[in-house]
C-alpha atoms as a PDB file:
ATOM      1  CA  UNK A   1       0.000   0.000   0.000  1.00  0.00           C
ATOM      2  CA  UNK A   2       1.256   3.388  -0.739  1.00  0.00           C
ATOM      3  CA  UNK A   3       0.500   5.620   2.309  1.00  0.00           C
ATOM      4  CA  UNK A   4       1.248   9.361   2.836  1.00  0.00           C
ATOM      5  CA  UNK A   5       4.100   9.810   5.453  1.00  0.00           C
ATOM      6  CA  UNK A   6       4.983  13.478   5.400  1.00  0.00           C
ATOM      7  CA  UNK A   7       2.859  16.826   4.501  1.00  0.00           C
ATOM      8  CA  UNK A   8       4.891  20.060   4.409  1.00  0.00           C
ATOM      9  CA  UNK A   9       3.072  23.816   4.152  1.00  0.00           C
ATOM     10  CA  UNK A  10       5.787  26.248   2.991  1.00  0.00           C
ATOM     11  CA  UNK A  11       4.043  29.620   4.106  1.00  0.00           C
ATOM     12  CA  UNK A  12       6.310  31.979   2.746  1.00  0.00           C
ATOM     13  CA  UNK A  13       7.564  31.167  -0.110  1.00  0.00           C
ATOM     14  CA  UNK A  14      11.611  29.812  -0.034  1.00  0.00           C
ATOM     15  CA  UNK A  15      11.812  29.838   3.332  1.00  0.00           C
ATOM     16  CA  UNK A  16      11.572  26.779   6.076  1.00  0.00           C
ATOM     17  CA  UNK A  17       9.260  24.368   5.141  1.00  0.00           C
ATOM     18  CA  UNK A  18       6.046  23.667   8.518  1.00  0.00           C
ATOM     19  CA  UNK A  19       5.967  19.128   8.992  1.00  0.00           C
ATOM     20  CA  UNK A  20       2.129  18.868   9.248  1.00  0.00           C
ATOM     21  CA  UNK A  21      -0.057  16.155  10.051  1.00  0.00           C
ATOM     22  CA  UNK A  22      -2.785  17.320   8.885  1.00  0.00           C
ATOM     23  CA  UNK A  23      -3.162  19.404   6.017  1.00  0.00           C
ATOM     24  CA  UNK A  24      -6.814  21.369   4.092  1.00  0.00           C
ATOM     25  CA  UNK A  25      -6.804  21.099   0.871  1.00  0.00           C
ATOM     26  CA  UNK A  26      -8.308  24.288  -0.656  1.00  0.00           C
ATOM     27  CA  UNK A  27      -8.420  25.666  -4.155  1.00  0.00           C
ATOM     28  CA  UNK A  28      -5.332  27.149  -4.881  1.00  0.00           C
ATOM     29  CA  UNK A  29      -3.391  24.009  -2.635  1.00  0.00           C
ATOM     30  CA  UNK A  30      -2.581  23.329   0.910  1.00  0.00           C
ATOM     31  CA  UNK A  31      -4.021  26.056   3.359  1.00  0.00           C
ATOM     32  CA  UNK A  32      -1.360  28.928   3.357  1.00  0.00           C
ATOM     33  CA  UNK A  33       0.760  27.371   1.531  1.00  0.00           C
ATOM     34  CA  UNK A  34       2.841  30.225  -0.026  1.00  0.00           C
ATOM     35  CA  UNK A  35       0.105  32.621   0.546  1.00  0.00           C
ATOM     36  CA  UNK A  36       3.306  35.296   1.484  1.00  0.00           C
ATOM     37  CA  UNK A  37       6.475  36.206  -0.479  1.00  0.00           C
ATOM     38  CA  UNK A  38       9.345  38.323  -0.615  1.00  0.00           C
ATOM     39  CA  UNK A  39      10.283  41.011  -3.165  1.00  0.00           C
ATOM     40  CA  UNK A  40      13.239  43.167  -3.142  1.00  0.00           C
ATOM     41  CA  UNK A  41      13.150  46.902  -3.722  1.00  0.00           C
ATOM     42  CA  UNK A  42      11.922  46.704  -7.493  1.00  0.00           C
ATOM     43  CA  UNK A  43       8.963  44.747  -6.531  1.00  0.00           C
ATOM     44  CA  UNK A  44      10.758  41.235  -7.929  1.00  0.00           C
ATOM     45  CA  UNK A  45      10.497  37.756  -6.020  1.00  0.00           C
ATOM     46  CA  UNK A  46      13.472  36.608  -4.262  1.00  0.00           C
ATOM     47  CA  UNK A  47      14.583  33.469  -3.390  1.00  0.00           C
ATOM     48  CA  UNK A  48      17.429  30.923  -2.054  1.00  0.00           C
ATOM     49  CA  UNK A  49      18.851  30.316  -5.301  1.00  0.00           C
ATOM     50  CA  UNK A  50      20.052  33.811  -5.080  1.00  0.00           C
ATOM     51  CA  UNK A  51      20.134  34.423  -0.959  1.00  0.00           C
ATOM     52  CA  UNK A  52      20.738  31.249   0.206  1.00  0.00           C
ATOM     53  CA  UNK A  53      20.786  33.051   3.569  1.00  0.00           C
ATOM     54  CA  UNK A  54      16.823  32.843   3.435  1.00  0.00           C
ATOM     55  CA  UNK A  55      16.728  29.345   4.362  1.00  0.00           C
ATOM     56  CA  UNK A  56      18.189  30.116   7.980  1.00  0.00           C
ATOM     57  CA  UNK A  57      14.707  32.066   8.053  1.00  0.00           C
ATOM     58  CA  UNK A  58      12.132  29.045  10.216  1.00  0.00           C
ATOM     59  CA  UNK A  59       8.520  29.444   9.744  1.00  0.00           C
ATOM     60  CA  UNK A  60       6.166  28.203  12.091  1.00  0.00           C
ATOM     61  CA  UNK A  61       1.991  27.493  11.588  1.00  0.00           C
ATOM     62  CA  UNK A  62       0.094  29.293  14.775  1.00  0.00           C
ATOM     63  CA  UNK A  63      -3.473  29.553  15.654  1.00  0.00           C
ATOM     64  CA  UNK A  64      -3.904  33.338  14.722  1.00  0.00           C
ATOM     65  CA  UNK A  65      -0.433  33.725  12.090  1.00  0.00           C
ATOM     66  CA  UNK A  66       2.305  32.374  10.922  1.00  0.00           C
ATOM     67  CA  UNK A  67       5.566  33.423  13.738  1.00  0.00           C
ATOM     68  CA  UNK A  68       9.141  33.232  11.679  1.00  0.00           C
ATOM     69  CA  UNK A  69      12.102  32.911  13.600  1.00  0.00           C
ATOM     70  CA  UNK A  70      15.974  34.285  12.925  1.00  0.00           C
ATOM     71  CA  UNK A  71      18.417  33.045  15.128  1.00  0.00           C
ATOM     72  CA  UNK A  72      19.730  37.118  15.055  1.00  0.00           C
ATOM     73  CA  UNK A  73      16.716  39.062  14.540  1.00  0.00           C
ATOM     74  CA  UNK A  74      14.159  36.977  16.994  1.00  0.00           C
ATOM     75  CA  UNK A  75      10.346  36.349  15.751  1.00  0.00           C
ATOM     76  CA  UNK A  76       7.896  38.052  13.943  1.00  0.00           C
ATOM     77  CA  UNK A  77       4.064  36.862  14.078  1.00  0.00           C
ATOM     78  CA  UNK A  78       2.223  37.842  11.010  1.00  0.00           C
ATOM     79  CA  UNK A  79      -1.341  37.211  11.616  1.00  0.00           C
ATOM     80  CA  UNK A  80      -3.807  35.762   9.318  1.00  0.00           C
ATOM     81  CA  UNK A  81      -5.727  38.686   8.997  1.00  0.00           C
ATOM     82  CA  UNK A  82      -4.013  41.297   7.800  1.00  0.00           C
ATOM     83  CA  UNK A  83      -5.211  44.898   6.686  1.00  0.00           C
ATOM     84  CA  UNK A  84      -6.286  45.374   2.916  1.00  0.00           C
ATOM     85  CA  UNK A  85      -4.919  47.236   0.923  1.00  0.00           C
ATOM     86  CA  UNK A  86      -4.657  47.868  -2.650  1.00  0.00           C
ATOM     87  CA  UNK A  87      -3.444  44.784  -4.545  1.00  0.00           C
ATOM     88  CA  UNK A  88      -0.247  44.766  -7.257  1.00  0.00           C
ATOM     89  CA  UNK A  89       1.022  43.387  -9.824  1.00  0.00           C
ATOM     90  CA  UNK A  90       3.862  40.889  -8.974  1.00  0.00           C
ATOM     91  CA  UNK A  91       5.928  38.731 -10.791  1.00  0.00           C
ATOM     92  CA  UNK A  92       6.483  34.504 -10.015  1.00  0.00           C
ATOM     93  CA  UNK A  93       8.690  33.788 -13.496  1.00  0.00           C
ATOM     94  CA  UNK A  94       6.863  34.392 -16.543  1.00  0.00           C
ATOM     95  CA  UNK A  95       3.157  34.800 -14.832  1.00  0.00           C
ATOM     96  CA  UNK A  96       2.142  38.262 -13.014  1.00  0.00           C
ATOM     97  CA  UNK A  97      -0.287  37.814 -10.494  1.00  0.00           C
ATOM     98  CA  UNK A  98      -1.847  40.399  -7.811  1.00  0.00           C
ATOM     99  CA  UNK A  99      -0.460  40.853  -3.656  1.00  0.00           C
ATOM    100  CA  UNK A 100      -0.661  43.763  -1.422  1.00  0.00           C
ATOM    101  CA  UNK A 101       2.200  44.967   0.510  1.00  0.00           C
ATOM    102  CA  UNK A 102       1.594  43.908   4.203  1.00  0.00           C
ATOM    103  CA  UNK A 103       3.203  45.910   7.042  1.00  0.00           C
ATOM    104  CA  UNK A 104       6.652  48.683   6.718  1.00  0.00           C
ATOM    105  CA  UNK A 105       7.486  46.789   9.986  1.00  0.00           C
ATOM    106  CA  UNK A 106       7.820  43.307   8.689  1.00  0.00           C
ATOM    107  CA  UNK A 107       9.486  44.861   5.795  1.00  0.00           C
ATOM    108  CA  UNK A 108      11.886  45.951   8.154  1.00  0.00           C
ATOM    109  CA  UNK A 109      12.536  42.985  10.168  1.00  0.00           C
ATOM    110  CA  UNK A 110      13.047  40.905   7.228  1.00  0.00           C
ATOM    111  CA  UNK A 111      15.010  43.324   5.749  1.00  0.00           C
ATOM    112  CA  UNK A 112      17.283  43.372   8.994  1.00  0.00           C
ATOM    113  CA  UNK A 113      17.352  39.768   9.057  1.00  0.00           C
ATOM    114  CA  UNK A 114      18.558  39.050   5.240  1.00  0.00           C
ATOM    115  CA  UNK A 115      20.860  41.759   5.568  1.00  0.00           C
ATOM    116  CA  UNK A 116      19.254  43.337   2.013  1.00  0.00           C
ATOM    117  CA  UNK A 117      16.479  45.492   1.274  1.00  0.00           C
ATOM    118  CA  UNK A 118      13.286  43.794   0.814  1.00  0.00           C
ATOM    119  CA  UNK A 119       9.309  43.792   1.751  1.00  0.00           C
ATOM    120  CA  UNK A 120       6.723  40.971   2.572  1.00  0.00           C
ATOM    121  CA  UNK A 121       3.676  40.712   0.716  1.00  0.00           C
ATOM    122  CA  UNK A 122       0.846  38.794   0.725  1.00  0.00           C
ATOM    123  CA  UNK A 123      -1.896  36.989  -1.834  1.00  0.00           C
ATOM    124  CA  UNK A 124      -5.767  37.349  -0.688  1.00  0.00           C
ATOM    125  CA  UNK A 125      -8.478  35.156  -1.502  1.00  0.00           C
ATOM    126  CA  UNK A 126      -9.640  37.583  -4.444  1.00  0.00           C
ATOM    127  CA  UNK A 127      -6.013  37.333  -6.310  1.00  0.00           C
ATOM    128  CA  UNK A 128      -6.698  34.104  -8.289  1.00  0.00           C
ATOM    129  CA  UNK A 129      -3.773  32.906 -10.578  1.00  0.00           C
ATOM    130  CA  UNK A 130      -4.162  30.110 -12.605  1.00  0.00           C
ATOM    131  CA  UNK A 131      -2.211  26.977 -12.922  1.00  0.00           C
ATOM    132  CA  UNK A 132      -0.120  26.670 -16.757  1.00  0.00           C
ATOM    133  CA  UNK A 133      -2.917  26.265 -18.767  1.00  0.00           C
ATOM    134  CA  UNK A 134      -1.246  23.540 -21.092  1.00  0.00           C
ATOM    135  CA  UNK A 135      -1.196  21.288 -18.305  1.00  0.00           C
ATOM    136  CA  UNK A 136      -4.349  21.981 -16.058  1.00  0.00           C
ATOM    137  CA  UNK A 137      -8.043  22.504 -16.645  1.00  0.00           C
ATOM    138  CA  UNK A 138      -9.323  26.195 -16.581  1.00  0.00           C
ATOM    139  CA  UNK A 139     -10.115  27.628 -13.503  1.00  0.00           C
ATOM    140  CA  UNK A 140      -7.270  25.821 -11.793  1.00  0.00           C
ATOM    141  CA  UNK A 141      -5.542  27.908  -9.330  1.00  0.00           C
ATOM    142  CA  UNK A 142      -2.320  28.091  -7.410  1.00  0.00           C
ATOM    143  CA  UNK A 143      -0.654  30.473  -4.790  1.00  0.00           C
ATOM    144  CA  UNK A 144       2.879  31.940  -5.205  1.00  0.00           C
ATOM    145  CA  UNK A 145       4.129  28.495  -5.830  1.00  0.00           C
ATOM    146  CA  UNK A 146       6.789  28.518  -8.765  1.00  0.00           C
ATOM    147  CA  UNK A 147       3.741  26.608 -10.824  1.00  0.00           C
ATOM    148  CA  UNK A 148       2.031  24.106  -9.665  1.00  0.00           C
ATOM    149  CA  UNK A 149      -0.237  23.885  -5.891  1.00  0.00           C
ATOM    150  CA  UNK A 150       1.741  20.381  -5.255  1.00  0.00           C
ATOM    151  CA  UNK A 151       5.105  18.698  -5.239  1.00  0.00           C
ATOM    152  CA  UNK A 152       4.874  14.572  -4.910  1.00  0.00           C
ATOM    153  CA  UNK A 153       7.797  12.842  -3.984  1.00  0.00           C
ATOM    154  CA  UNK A 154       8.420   9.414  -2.769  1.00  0.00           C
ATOM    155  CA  UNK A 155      10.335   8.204  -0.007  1.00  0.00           C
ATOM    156  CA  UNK A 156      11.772   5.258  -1.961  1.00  0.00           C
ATOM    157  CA  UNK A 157      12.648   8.114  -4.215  1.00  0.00           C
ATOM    158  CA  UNK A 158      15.158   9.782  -1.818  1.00  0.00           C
ATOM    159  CA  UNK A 159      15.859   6.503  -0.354  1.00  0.00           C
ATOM    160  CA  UNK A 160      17.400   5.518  -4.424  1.00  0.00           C
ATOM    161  CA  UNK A 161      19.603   8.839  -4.630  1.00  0.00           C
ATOM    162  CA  UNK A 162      20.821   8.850  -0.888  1.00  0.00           C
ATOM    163  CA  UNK A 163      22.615   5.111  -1.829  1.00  0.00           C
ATOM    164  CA  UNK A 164      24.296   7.024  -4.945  1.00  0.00           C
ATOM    165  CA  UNK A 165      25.572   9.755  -2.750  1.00  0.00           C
ATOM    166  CA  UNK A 166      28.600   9.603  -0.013  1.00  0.00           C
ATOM    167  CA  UNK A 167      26.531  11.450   2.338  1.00  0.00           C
ATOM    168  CA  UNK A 168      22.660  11.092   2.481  1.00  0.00           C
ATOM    169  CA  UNK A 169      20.221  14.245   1.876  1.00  0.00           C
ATOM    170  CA  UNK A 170      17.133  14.731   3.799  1.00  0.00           C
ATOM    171  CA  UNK A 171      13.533  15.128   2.180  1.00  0.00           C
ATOM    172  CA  UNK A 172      13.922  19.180   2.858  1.00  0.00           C
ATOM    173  CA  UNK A 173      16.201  19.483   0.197  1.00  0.00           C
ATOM    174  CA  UNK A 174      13.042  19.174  -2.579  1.00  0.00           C
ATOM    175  CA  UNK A 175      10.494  21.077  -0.849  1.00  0.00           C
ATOM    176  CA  UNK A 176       7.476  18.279  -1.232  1.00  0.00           C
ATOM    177  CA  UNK A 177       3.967  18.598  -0.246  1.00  0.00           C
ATOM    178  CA  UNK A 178       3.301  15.321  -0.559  1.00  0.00           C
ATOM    179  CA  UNK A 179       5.818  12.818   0.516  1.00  0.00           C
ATOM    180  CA  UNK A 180       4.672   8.757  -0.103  1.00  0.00           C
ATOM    181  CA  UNK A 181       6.206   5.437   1.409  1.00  0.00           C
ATOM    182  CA  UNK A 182       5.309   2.127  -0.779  1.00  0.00           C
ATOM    183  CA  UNK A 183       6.363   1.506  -4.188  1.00  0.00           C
ATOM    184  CA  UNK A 184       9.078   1.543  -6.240  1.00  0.00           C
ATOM    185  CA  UNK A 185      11.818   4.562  -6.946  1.00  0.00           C
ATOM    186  CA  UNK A 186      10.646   7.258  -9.210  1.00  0.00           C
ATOM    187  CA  UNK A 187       7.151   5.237  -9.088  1.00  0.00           C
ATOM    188  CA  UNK A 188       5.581   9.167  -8.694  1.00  0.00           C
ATOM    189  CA  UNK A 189       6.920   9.789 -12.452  1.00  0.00           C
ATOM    190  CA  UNK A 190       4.456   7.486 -13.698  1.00  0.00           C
ATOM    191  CA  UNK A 191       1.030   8.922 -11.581  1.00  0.00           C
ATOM    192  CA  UNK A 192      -1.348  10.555 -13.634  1.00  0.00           C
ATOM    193  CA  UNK A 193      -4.599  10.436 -11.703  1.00  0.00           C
ATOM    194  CA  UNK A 194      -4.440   9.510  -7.817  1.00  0.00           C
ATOM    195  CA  UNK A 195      -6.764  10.113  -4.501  1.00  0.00           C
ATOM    196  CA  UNK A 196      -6.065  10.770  -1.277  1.00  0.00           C
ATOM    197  CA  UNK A 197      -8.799  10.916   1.704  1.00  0.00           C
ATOM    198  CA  UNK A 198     -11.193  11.623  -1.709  1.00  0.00           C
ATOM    199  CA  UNK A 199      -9.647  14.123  -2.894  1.00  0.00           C
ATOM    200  CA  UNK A 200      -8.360  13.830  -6.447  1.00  0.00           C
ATOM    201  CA  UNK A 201      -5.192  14.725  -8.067  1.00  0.00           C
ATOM    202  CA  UNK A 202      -3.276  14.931 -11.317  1.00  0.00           C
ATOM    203  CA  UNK A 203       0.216  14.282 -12.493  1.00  0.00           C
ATOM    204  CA  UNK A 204       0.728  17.338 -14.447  1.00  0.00           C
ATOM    205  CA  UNK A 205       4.854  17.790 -15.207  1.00  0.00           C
ATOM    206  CA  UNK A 206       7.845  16.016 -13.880  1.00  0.00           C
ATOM    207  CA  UNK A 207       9.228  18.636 -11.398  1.00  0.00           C
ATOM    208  CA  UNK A 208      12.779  20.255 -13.224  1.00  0.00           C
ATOM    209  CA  UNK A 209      15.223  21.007 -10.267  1.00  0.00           C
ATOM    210  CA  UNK A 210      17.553  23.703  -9.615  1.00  0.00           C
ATOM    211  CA  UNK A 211      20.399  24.932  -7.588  1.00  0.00           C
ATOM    212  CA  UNK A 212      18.320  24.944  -4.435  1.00  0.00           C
ATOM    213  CA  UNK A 213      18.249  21.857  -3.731  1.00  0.00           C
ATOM    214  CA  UNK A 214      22.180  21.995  -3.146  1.00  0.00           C
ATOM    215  CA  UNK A 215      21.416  24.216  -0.196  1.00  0.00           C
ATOM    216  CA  UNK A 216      21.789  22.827   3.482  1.00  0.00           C
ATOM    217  CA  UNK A 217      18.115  24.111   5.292  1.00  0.00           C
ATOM    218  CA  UNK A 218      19.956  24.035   8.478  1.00  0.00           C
ATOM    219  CA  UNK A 219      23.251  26.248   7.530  1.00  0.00           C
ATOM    220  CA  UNK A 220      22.652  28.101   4.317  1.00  0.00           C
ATOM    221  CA  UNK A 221      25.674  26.611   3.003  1.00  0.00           C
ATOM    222  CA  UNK A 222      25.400  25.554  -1.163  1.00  0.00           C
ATOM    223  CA  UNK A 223      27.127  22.609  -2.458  1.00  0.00           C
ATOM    224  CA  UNK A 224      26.977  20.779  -5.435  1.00  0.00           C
ATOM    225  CA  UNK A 225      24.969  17.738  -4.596  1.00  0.00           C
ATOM    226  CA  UNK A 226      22.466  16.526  -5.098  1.00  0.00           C
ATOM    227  CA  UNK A 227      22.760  17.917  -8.767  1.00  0.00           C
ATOM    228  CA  UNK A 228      25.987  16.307  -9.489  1.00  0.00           C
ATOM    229  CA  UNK A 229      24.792  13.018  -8.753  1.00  0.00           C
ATOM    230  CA  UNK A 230      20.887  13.689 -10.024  1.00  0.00           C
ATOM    231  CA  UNK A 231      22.508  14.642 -13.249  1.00  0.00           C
ATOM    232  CA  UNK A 232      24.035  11.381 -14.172  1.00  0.00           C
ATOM    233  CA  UNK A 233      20.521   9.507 -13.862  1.00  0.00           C
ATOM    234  CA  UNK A 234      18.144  12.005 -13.781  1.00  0.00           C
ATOM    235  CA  UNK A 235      18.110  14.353 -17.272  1.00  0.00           C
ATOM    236  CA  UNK A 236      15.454  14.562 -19.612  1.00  0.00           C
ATOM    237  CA  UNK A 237      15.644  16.911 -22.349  1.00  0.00           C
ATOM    238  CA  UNK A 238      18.912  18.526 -20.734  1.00  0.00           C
ATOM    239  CA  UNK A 239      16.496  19.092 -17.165  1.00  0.00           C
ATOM    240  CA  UNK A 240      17.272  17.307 -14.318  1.00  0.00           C
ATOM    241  CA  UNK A 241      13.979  15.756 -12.854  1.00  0.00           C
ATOM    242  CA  UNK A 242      13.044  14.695  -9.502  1.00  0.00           C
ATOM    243  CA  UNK A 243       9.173  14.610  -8.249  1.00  0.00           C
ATOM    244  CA  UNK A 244       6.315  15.537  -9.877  1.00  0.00           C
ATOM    245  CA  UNK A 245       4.239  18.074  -9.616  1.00  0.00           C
ATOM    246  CA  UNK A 246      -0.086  18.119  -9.214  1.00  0.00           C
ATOM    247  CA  UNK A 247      -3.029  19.508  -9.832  1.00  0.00           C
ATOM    248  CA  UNK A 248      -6.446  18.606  -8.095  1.00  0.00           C
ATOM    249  CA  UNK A 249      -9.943  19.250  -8.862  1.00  0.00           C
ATOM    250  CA  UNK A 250     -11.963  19.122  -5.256  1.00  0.00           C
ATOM    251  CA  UNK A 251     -10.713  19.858  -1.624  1.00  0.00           C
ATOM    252  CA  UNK A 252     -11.048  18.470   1.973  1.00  0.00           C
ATOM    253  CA  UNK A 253      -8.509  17.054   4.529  1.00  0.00           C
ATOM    254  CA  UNK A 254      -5.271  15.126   4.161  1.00  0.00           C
ATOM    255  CA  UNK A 255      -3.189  13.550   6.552  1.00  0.00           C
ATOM    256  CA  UNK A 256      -0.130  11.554   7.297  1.00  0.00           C
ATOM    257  CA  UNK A 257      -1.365   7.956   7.307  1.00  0.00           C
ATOM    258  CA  UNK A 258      -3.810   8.107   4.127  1.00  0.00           C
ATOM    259  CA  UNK A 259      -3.862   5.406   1.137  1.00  0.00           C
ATOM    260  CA  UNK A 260      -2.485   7.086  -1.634  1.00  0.00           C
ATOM    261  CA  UNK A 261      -4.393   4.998  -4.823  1.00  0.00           C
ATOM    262  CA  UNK A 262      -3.462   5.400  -8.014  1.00  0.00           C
ATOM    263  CA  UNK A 263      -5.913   5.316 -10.469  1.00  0.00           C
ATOM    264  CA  UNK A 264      -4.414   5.579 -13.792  1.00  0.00           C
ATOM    265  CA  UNK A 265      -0.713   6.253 -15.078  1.00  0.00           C
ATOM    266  CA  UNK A 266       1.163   8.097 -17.603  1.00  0.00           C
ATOM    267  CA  UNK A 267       1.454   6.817 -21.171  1.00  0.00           C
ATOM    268  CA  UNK A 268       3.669  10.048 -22.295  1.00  0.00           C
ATOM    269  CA  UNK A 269       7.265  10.001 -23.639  1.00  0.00           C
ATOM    270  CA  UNK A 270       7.498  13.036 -21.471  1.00  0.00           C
ATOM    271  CA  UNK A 271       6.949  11.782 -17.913  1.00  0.00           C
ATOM    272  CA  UNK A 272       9.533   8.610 -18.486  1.00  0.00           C
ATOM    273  CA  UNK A 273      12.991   8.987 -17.695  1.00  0.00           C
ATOM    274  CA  UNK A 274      15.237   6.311 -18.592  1.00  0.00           C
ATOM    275  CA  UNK A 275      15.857   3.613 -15.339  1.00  0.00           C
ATOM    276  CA  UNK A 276      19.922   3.459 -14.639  1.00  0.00           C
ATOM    277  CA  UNK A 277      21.536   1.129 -11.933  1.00  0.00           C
ATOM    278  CA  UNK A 278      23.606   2.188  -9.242  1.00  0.00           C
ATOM    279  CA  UNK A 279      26.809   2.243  -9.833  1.00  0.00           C
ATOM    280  CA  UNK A 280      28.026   4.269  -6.970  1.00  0.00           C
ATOM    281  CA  UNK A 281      27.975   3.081  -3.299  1.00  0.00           C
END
């Protein structure tokens, strides 16, 4: 049986990831799931693959707001309800979607704690952006997520790449939603149509990683695994590919412990990557 053994809600988007029992699944994907994000002075997103220093930044989920903590600068709560104000136009790669600016003294606390210029905003329920419309259904939203509401990755996954490596990597590294146990390695590639606790999901692209993943969450230090190794077993169509990424069409509650079924699989040349042994202890 495959069975769901990890659920992580990323709040704000690149920093800490929040371990989650219990997650609701709403439109636009887990429940505050990148609902915040920072931009520096020109209104652009920033992340870890250019401050790596973000990812010493530790997000926490609290009954009225999320509280982040620096081990410098102390916490900051940011409550859930926040004061309107009029939304913007921001940036996430090549789609512009709408935020408000939330508070001059979070921008200032983050700004203090990243040691650069930069301002927190935040996505309301009324800023709708839809998911890539070549691989979803219209009407399918997301949050500030780089694309998609979900990343699926399965344990046997990590389990495969950590016996290629010298030194194993923990799940943090690639920022899932979703993690599985059961199943074969890579057996996510594959899932086209799956449900969990009744609530449906779709494969909709093999998830292309970047230099992120060679950051340590704990130190902010980069490196060059896992790419290095990814690389040699991993590419397709010169991307390196680990995970995939969903889409869903109804919501409700998931939790660690749920069946993950799959009912139906990919057929495409483009979600199979070529199997290669390991060669490397």
């Amino acid at each position: 049986m495959l069975q769901v053994s990890e659920l992580y809600i990323y709040p704000i988007k690149s920093l800490g990831g929040v371990a989650v029992q219990n997650a609701e699944v709403t439109r636009r994907g887990l429940q505050h799931d990148r609902r915040w994000m920072l931009v520096n002075e020109h209104g652009h997103f920033i992340t870890q693959r250019g401050f790596p220093q973000m990812a010493l930044l530790k997000a926490s989920i609290q009954s009225d707001g999320i509280t982040v903590h620096h081990q410098s600068s102390g916490s900051l709560l940011i409550p859930f309800n926040c004061e309107r104000k009029p939304l913007q136009q921001f940036a996430v790669w090549e789609d512009t979607c709408f935020g408000q600016y939330v508070s001059e003294e979070f921008d200032e606390w983050f700004s203090e704690a990243l040691n650069m210029k930069c301002r927190l905003i935040y996505m309301p329920d009324d800023s709708e952006r839809e998911v890539d419309q070549r691989y979803a259904k219209p009407g399918m939203i997301t949050s500030f997520a780089d694309a998609y509401p979900f990343l699926l990755i399965g344990q046997a996954s990590l389990n495969d790449l950590n016996k290629r490596m010298s030194l194993p990597l923990p799940m943090n590294r690639f920022r899932p939603n979703i993690v599985f146990t059961g199943g074969e390695a890579y057996s996510e590639d594959l899932m086209n149509e799956i449900e969990i606790a009744g609530i449906t999901f779709y494969g909709a692209k093999l998830c292309a990683r970047c230099v992120l993943t060679t950051i340590d969450q704990q130190t902010a230090v980069k490196a060059k695994e896992p790419l290095k190794t990814l690389a040699s077993y991993r590419m397709k169509n010169n991307k390196i590919m680990f995970g995939q990424n969903l889409i869903h069409e109804n919501t409700g509650i998931i939790s660690v412990g749920d069946e993950l079924k799959v009912l139906s699989t990919h057929t495409e040349e483009r979600f199979i990557v070529a199997k290669k042994p390991i060669t490397t202890a």
